[in-house]
C-alpha atoms as a PDB file:
ATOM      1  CA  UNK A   1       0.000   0.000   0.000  1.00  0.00           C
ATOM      2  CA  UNK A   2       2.870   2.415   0.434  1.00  0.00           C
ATOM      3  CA  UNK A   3       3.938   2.372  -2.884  1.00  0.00           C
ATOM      4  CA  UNK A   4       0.825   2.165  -4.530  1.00  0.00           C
ATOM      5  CA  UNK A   5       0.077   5.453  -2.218  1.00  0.00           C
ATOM      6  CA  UNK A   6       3.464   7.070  -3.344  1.00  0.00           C
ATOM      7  CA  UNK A   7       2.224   6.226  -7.117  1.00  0.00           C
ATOM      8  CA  UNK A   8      -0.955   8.024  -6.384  1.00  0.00           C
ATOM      9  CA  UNK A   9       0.934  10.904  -4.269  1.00  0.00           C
ATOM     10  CA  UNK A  10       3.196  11.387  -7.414  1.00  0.00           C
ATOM     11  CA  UNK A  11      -0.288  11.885  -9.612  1.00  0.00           C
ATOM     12  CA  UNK A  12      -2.022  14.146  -7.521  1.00  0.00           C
ATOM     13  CA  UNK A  13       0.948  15.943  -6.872  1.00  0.00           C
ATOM     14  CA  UNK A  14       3.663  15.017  -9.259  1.00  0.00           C
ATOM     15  CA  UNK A  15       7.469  16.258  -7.888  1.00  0.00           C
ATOM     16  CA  UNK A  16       9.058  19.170  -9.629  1.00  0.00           C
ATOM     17  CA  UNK A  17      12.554  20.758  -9.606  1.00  0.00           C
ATOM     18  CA  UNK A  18      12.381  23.351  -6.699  1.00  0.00           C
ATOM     19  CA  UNK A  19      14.816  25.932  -9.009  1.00  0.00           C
ATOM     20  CA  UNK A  20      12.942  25.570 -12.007  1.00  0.00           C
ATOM     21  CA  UNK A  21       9.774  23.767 -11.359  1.00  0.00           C
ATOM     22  CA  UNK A  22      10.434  21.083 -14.331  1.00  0.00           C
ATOM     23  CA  UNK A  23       8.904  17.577 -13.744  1.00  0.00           C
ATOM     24  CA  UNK A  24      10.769  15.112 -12.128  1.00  0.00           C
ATOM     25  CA  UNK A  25      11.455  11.261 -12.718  1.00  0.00           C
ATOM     26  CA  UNK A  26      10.458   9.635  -9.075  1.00  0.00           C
ATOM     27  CA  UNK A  27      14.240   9.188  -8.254  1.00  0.00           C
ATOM     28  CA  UNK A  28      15.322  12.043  -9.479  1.00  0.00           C
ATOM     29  CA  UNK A  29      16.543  14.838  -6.584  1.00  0.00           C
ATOM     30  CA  UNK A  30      14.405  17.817  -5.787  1.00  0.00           C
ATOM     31  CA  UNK A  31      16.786  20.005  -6.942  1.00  0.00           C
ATOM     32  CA  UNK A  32      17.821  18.824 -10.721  1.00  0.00           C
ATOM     33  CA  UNK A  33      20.903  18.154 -12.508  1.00  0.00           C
ATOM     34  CA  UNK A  34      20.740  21.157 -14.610  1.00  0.00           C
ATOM     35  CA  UNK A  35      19.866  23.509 -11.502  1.00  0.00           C
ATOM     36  CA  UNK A  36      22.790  22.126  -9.646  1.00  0.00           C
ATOM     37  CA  UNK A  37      25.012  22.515 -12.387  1.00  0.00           C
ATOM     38  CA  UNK A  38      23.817  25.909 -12.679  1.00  0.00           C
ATOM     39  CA  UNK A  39      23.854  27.150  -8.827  1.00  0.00           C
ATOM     40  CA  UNK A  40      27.301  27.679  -8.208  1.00  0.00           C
ATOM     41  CA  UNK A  41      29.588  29.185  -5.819  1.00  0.00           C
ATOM     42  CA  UNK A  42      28.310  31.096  -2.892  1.00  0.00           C
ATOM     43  CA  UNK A  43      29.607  34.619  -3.530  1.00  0.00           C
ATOM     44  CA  UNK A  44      29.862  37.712  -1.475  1.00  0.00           C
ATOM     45  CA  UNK A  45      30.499  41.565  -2.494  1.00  0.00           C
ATOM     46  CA  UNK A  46      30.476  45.134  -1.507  1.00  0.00           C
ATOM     47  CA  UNK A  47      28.523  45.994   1.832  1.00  0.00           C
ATOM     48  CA  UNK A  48      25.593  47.325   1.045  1.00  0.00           C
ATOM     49  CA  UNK A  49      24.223  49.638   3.947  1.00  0.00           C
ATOM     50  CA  UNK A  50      26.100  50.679   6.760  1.00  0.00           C
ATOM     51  CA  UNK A  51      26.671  48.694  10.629  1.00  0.00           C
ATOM     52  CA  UNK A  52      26.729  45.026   9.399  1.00  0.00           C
ATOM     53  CA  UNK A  53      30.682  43.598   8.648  1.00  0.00           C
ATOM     54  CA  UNK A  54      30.321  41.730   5.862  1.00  0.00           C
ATOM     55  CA  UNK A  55      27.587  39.358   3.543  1.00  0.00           C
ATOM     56  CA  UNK A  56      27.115  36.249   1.864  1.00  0.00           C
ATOM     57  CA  UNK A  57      24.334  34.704  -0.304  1.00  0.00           C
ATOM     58  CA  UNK A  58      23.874  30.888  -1.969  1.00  0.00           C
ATOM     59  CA  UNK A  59      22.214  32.348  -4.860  1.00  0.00           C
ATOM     60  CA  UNK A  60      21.796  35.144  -7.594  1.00  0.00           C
ATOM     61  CA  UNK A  61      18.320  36.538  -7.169  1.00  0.00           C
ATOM     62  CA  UNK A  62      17.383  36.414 -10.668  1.00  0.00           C
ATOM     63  CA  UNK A  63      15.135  34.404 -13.037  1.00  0.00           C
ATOM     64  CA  UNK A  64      14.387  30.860 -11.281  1.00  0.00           C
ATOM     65  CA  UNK A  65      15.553  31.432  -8.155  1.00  0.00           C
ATOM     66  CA  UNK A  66      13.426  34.388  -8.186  1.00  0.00           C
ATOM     67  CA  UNK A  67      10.533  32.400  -9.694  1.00  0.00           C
ATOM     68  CA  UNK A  68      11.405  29.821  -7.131  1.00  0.00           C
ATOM     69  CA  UNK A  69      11.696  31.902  -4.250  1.00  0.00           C
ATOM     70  CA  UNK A  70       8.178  33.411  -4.692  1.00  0.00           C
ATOM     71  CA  UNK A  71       6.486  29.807  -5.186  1.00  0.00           C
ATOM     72  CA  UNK A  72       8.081  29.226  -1.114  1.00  0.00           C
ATOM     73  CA  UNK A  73       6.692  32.628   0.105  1.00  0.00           C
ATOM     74  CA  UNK A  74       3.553  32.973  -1.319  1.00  0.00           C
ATOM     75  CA  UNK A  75       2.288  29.736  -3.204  1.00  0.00           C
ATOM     76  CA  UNK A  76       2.439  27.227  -0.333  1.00  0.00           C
ATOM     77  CA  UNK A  77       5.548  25.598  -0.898  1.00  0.00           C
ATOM     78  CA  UNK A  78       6.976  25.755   2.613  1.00  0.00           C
ATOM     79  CA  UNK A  79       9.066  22.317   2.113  1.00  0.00           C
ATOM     80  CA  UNK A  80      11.636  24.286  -0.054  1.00  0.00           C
ATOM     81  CA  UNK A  81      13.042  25.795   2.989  1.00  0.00           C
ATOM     82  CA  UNK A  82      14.571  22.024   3.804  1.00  0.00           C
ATOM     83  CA  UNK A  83      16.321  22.405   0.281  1.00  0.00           C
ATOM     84  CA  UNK A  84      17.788  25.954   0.702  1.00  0.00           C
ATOM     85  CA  UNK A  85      18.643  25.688   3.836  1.00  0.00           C
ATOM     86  CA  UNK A  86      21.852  23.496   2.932  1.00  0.00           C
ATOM     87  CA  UNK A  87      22.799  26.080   0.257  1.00  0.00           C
ATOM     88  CA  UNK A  88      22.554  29.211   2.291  1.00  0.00           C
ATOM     89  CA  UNK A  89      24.607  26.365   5.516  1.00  0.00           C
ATOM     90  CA  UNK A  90      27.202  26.452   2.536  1.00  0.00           C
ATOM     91  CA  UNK A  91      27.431  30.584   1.996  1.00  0.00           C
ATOM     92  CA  UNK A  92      27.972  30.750   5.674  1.00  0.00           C
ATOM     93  CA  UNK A  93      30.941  27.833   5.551  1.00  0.00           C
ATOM     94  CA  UNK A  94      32.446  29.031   2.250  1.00  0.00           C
ATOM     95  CA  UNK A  95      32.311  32.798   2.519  1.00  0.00           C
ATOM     96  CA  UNK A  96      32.043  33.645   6.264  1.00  0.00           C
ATOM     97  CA  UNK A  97      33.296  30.988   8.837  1.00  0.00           C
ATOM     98  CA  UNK A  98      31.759  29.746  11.617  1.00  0.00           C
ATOM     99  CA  UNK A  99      33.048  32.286  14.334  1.00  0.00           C
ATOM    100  CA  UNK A 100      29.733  33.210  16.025  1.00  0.00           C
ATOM    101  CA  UNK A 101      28.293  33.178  19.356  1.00  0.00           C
ATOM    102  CA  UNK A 102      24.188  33.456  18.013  1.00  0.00           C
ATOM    103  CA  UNK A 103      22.317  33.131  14.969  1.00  0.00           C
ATOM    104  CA  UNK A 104      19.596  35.400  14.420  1.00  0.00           C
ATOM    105  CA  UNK A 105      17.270  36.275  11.755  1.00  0.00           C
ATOM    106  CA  UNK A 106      14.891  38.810  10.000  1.00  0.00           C
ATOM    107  CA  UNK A 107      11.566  38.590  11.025  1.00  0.00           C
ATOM    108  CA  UNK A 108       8.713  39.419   9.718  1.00  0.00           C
ATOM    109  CA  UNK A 109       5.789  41.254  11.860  1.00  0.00           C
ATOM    110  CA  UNK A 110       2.963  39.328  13.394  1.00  0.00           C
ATOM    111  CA  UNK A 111      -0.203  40.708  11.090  1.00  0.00           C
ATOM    112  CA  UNK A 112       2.120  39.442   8.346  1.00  0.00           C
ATOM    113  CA  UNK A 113       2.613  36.189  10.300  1.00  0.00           C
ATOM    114  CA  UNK A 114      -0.948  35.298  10.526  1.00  0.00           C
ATOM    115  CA  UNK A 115      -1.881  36.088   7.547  1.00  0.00           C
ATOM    116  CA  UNK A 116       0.640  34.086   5.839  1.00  0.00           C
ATOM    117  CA  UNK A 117       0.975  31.122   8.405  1.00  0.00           C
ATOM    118  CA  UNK A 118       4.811  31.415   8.476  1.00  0.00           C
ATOM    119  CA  UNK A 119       8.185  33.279   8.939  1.00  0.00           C
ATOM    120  CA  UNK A 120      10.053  32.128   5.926  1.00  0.00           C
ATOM    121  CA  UNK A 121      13.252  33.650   6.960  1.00  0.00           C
ATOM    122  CA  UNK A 122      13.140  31.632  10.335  1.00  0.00           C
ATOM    123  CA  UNK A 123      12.164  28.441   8.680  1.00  0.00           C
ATOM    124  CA  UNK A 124      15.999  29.396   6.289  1.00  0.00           C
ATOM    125  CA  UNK A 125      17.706  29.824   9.520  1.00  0.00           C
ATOM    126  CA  UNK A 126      16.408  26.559  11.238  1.00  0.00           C
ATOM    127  CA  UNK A 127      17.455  24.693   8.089  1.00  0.00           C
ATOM    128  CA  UNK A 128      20.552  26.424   7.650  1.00  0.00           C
ATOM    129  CA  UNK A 129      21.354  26.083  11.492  1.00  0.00           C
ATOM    130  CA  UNK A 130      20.705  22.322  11.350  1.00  0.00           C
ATOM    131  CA  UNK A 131      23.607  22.062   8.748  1.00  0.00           C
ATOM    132  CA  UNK A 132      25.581  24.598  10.600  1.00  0.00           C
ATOM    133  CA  UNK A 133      25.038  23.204  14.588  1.00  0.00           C
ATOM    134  CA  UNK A 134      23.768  26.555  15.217  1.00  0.00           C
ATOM    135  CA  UNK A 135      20.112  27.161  16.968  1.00  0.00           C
ATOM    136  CA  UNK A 136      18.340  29.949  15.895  1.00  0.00           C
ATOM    137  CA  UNK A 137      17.270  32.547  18.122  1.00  0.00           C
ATOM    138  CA  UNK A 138      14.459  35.085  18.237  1.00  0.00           C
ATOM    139  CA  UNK A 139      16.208  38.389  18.931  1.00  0.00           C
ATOM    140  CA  UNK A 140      14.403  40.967  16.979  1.00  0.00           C
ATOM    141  CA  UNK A 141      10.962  41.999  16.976  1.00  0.00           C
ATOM    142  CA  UNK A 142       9.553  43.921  13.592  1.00  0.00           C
ATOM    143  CA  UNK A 143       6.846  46.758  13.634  1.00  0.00           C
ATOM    144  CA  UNK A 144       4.596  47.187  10.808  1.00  0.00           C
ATOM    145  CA  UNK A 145       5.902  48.900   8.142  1.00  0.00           C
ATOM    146  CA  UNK A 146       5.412  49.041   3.908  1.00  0.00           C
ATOM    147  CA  UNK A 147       6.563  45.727   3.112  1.00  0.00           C
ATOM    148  CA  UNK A 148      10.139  47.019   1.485  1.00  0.00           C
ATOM    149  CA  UNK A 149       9.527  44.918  -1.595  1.00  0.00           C
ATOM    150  CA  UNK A 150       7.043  47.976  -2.433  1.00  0.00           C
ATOM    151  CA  UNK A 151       9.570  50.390  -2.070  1.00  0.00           C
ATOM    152  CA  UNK A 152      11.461  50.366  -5.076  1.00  0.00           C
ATOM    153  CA  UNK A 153      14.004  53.709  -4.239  1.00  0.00           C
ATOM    154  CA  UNK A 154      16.983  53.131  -2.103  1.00  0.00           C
ATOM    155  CA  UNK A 155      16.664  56.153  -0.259  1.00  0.00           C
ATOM    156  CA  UNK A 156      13.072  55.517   0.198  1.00  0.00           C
ATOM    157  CA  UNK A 157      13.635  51.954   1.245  1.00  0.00           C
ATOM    158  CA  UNK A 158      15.758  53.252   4.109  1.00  0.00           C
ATOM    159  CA  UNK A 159      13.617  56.065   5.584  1.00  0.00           C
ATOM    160  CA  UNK A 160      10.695  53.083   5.118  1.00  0.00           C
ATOM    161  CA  UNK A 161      12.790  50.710   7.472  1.00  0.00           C
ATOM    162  CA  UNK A 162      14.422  53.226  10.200  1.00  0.00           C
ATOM    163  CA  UNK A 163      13.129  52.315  13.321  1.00  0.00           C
ATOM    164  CA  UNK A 164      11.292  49.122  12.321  1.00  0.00           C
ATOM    165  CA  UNK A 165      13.141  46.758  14.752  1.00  0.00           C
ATOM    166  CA  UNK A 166      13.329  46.324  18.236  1.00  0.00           C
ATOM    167  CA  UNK A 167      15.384  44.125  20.503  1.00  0.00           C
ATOM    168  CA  UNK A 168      13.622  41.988  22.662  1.00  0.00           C
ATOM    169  CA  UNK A 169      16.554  40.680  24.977  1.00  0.00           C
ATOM    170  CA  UNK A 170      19.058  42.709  24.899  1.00  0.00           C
ATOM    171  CA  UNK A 171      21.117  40.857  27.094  1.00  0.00           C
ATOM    172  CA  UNK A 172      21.213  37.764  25.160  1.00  0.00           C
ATOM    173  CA  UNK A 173      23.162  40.110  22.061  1.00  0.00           C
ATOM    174  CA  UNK A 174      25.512  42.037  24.599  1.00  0.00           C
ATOM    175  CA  UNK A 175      29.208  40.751  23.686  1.00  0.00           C
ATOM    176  CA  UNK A 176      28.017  38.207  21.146  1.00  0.00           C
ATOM    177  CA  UNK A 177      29.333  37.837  17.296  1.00  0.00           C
ATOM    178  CA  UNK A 178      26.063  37.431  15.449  1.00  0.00           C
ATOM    179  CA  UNK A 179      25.190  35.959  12.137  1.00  0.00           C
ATOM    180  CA  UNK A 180      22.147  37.679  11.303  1.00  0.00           C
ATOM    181  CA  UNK A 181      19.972  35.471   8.933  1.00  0.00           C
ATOM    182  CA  UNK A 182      17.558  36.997   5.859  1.00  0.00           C
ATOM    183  CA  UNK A 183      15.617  35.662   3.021  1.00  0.00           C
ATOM    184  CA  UNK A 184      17.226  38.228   0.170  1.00  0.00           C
ATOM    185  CA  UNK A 185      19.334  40.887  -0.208  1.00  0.00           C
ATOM    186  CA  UNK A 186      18.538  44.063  -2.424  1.00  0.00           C
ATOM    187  CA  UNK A 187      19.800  47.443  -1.407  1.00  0.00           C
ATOM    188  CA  UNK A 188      20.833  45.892   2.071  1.00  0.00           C
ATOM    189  CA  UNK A 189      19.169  48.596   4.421  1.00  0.00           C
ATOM    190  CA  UNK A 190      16.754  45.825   6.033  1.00  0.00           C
ATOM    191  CA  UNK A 191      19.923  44.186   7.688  1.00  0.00           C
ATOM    192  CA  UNK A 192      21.376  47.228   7.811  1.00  0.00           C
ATOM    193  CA  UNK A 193      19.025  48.541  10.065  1.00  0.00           C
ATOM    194  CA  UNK A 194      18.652  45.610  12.057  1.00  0.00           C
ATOM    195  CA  UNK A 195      22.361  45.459  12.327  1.00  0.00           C
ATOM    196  CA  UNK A 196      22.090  48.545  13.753  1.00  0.00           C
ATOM    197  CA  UNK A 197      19.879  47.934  16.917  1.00  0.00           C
ATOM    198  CA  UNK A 198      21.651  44.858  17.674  1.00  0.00           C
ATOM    199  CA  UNK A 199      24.884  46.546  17.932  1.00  0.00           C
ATOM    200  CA  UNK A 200      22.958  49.449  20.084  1.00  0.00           C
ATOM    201  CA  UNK A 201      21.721  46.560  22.125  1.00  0.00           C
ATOM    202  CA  UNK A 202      25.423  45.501  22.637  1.00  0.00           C
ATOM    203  CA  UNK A 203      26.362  43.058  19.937  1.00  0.00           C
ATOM    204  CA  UNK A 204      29.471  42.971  19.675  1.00  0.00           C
ATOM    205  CA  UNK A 205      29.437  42.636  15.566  1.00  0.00           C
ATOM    206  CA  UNK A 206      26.895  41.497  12.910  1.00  0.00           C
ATOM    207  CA  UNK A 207      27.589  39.652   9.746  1.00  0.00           C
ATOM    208  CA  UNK A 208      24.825  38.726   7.498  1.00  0.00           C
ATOM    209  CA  UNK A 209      23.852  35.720   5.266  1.00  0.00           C
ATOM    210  CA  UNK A 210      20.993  35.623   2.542  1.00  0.00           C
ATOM    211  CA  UNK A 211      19.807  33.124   0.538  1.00  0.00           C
ATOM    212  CA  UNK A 212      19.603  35.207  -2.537  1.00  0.00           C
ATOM    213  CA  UNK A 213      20.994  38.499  -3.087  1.00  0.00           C
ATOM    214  CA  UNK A 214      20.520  40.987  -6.494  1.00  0.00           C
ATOM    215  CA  UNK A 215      23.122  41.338  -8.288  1.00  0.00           C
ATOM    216  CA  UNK A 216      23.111  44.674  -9.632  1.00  0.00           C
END
């Protein structure tokens, strides 16, 4: 009965490439050989924003990973995060060490949370921090604000995001290195500015790793 019920499973709900959303053979992996091929290196570049040391990302934010990354947000495809989260576990490895004393992340605020039934940033870091050894902890709390995908201006993105974080513990940041954990990196002044309270809060220093980041 299992594998008839994996047969039907595969009907109902047949198993595509998470990258480029391509059918899949039953034994194929999730993410396929063309994707893989195509990922490559985790990269880094100049800081964008101000406070935070440095950044990483897994991917280019462009074309299927863009395609892909909206299908986890927004069309119910939560499972991805399981498949990302060893990518962006990689970024941190490859392009910024391991030296840190937490792992935080980007939240998102709580009508946004109900409404959408998840934090898909936290679900990245819990993946990630499985790979890593790390545990994920809830540092930051975010006020609502335009969603910063709506501001398309730099300058506007900024002045949209100042003051949009708060610490909730500040004494579990004093002294600590943190890698700070978000879903994509554009203009950087979302983990700029939470870079910024966390090192008001006493953090000793903030580095930041995305799953995607534009490359401009």
């Amino acid at each position: 009965m299992s594998r008839v019920g994996a047969i039907l499973r595969d009907l109902i709900f047949p198993r595509r490439c998470v990258l480029c959303h391509r059918l899949l053979e039953r034994n194929e992996p999730r993410l396929c050989p063309r994707c893989a091929a195509s990922v490559g290196a985790p990269f880094s570049g100049a800081r964008r924003g101000a406070y935070y040391r440095r950044w990483a990302s897994a991917l280019r934010y462009e074309d299927v990973v863009r395609d892909s990354f909206r299908r986890y947000k927004f069309g119910g495809c939560r499972f991805y995060a399981q498949y990302y989260g060893p990518l962006l576990a990689n970024a941190v490895e490859q392009q910024l060490g391991l030296r840190y004393d937490l792992m935080t992340y980007i939240p998102i605020n709580a009508l946004r949370l109900r409404r959408r039934g998840f934090d898909q940033t936290r679900l990245l870091a819990q993946e990630a921090g499985e790979q890593l050894g790390m545990v994920p902890v809830s540092t930051l709390k975010k006020r609502r604000r335009k969603p910063q995908s709506r501001v398309v201006n730099a300058e506007e993105r900024q002045r949209n995001i100042r003051g949009a974080f708060l610490v909730t513990n500040p004494a579990s940041v004093q002294g600590k290195r943190i890698l700070l954990i978000d879903d994509v990196l554009t203009t950087g002044a979302t983990v700029s500015e939470a870079s910024r309270v966390l090192l008001a809060a006493g953090a000793k220093s903030v580095d930041v790793a995305t799953l995607a980041a534009a490359v401009s």
